[in-house]
Protein backbone atom coordinates (compact mmCIF):
# COMPACT_ATOMS: atom_id res chain seq x y z
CA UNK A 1 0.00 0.00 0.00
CA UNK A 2 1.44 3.33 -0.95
CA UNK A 3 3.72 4.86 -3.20
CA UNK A 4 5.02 2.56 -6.05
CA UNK A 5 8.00 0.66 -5.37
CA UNK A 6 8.22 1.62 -1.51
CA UNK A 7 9.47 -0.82 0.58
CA UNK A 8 6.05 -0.89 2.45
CA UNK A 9 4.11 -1.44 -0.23
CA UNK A 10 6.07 -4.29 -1.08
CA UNK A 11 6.02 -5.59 2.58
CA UNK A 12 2.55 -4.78 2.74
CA UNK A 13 1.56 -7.02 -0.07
CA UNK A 14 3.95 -9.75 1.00
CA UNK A 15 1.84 -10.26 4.66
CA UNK A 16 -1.44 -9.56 3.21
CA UNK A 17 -1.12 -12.09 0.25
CA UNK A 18 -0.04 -14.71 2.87
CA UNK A 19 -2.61 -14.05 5.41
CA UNK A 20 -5.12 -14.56 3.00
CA UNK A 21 -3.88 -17.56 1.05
CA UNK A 22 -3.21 -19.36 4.33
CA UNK A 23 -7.02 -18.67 5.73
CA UNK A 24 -8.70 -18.92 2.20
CA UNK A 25 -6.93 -21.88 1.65
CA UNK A 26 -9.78 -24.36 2.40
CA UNK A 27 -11.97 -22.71 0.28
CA UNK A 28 -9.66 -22.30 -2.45
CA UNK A 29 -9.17 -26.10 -2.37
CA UNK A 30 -12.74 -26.60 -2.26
CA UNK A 31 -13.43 -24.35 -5.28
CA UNK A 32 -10.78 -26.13 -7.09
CA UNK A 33 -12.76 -29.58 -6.48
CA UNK A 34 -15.68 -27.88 -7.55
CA UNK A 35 -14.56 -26.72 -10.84
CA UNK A 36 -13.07 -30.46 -11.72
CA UNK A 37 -16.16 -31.84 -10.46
CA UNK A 38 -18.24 -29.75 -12.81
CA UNK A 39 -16.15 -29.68 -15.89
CA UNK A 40 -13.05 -31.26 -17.28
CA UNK A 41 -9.45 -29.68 -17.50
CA UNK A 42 -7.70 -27.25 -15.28
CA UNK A 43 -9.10 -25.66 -12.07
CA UNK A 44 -6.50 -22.88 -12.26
CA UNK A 45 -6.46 -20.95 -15.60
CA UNK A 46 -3.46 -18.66 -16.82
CA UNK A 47 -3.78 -15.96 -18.66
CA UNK A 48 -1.22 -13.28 -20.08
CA UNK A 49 -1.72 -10.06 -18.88
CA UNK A 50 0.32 -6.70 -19.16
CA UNK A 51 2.30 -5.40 -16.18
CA UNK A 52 4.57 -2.86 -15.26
CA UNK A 53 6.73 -1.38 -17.97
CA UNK A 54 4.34 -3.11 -20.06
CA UNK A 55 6.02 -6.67 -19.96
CA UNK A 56 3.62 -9.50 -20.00
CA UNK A 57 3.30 -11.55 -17.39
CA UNK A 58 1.00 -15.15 -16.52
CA UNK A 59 -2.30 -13.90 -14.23
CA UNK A 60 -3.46 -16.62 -12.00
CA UNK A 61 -7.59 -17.59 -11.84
CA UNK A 62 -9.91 -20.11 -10.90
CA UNK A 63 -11.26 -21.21 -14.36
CA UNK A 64 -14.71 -20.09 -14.05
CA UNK A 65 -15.76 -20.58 -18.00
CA UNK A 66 -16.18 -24.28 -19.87
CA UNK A 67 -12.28 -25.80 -20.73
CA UNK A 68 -12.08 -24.29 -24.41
CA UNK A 69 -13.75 -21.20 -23.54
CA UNK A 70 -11.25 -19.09 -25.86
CA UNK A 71 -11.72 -20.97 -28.53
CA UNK A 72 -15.33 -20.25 -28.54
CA UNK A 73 -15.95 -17.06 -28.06
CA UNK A 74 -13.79 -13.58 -27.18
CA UNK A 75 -11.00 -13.18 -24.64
CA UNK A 76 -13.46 -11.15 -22.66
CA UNK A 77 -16.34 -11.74 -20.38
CA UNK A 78 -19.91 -10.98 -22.17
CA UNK A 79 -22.50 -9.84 -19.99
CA UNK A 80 -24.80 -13.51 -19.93
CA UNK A 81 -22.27 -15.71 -21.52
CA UNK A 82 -23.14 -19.12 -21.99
CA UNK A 83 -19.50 -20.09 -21.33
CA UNK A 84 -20.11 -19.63 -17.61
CA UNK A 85 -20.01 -22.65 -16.03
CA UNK A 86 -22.47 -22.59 -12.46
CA UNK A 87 -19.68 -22.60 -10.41
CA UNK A 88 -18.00 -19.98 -12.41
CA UNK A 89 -21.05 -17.46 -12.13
CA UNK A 90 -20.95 -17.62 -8.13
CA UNK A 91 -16.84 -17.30 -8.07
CA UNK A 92 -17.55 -14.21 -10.00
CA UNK A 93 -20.46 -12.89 -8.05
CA UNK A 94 -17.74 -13.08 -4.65
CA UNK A 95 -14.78 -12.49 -6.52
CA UNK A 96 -13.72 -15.91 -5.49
CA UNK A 97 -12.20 -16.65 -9.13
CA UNK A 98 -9.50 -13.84 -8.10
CA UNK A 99 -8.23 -15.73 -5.01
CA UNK A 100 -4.99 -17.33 -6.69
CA UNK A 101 -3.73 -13.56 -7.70
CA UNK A 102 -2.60 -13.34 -4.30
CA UNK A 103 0.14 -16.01 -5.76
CA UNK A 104 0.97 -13.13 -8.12
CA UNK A 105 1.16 -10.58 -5.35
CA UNK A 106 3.42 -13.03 -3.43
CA UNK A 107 6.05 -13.25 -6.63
CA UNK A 108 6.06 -9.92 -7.31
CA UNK A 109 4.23 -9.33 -10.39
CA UNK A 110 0.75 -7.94 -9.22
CA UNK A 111 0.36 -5.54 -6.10
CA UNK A 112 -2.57 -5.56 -3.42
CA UNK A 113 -3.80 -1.96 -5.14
CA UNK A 114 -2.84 -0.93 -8.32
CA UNK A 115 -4.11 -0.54 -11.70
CA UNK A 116 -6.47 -3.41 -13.83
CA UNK A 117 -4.45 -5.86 -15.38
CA UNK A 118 -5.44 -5.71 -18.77
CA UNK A 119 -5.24 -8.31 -21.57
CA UNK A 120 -2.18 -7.84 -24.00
CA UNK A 121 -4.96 -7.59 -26.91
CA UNK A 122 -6.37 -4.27 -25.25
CA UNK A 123 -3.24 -2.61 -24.05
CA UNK A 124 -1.95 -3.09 -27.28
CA UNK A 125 -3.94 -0.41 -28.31
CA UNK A 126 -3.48 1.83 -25.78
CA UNK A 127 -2.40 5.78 -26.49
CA UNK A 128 0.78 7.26 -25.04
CA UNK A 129 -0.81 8.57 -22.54
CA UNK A 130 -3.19 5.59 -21.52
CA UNK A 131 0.75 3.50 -21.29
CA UNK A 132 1.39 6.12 -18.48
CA UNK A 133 -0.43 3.13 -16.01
CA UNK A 134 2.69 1.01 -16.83
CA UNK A 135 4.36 2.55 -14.42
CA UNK A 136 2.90 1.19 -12.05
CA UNK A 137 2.10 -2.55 -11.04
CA UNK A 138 -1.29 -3.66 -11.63
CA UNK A 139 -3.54 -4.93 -8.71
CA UNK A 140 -6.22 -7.27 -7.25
CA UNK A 141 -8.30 -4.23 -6.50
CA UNK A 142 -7.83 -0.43 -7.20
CA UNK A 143 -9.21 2.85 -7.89
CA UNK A 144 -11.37 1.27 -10.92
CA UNK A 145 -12.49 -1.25 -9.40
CA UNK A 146 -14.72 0.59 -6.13
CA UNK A 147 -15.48 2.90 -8.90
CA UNK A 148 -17.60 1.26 -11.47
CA UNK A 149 -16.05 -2.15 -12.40
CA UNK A 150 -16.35 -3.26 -15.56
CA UNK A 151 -19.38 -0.81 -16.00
CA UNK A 152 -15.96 1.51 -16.82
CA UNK A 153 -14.83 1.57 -20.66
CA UNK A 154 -10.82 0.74 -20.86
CA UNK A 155 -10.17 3.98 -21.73
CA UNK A 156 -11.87 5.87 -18.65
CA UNK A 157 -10.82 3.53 -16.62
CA UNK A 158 -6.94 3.65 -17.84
CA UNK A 159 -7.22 7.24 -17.26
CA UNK A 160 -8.64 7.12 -14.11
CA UNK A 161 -6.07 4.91 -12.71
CA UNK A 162 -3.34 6.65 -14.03
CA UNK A 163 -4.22 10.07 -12.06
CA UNK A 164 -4.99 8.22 -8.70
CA UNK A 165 -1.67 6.14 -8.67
CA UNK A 166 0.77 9.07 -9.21
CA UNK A 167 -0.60 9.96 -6.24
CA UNK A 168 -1.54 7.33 -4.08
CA UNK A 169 -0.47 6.88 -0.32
CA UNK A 170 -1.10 4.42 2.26
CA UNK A 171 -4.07 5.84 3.50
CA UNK A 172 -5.54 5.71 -0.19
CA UNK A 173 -4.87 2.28 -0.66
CA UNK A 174 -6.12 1.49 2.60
CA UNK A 175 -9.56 3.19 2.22
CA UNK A 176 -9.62 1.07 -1.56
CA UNK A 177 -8.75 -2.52 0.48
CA UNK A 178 -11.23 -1.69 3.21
CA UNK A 179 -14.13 -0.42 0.77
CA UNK A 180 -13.25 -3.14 -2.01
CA UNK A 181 -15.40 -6.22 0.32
CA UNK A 182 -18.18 -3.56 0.13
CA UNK A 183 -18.10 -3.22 -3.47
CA UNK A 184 -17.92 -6.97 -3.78
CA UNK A 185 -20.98 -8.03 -1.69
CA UNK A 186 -23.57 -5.15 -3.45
CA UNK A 187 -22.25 -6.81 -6.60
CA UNK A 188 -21.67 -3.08 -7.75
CA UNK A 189 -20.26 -2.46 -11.35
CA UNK A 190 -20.06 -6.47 -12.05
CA UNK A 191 -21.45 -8.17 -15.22
């Protein structure tokens, strides 16, 4: 939490991410049964995703969509799509899909708070100034996300981000952790 690259952000993210792998564990493992027992192939699903300074890197989620999802439709979520498995539509309601991100907290290329890790495709076409938010390290919740969601198009929401993290502090990021399980449980801004 903080400025980018402080030493308590990164210290920050390394207790948090471990408290809450260690207590969600059981119902990470659980989920994980649940996604095998309702359709075949992986329960974890790995996706690349741009990070800071742009450079790709693997995101970590519970698979939430049927096995060959990508081959069937777009890389991104429809509002109503049929890919959904059940188990995959409550994950997303709670945010439960997210859970193994904290492994990408842990090694260093995703923060607590930070910007939306986007899909290469989309940042691909980003503007000059929209690649401003590659200074910083994208997170598992952030200014966009307690502040529309997906409701946000990629460009407001770039934009968005990019002002807030030049000048984020601890206190910021706090408010964003402690207001994100809000956000979550009204189901605000989610399709």
């Amino acid at each position: 939490m903080g400025r980018e690259g402080s030493i308590i952000k990164r210290f920050s993210d390394i207790v948090i991410s471990l408290c809450v792998l260690i207590l969600s564990s059981p119902i990470l493992l659980f989920a994980m049964m649940a996604v095998r027992f309702e359709t075949p192939g992986p329960a974890i699903f790995m996706q690349q995703r741009t990070g800071k300074n742009g450079k790709p890197f693997k995101m970590y989620k519970l698979r939430g969509m049927v096995e060959n999802a990508l081959e069937i439709g777009p890389n991104l979520t429809q509002v109503n799509d049929p890919r959904l498995t059940k188990t995959g539509k409550l994950f997303r309601r709670l945010s439960i899909d997210e859970l193994p991100q904290f492994i990408n907290v842990l090694n260093g290329t995703m923060s607590i708070v930070g910007p939306r890790p986007e899909i290469v495709e989309i940042t691909e076409t980003y503007t000059e100034e929209q690649k401003k938010v590659f200074r910083f390290k994208p997170g598992l919740t952030g200014i966009s996300q307690i502040n529309g969601r997906q409701l946000l198009t990629p460009e407001k929401r770039t934009m968005m981000e990019v002002i807030y993290y030049e000048r984020a502090t601890f206190f910021s990021d706090l408010f964003i952790i402690l207001k994100t399980p809000v956000v979550i449980l009204t189901n605000e801004g989610n399709i």
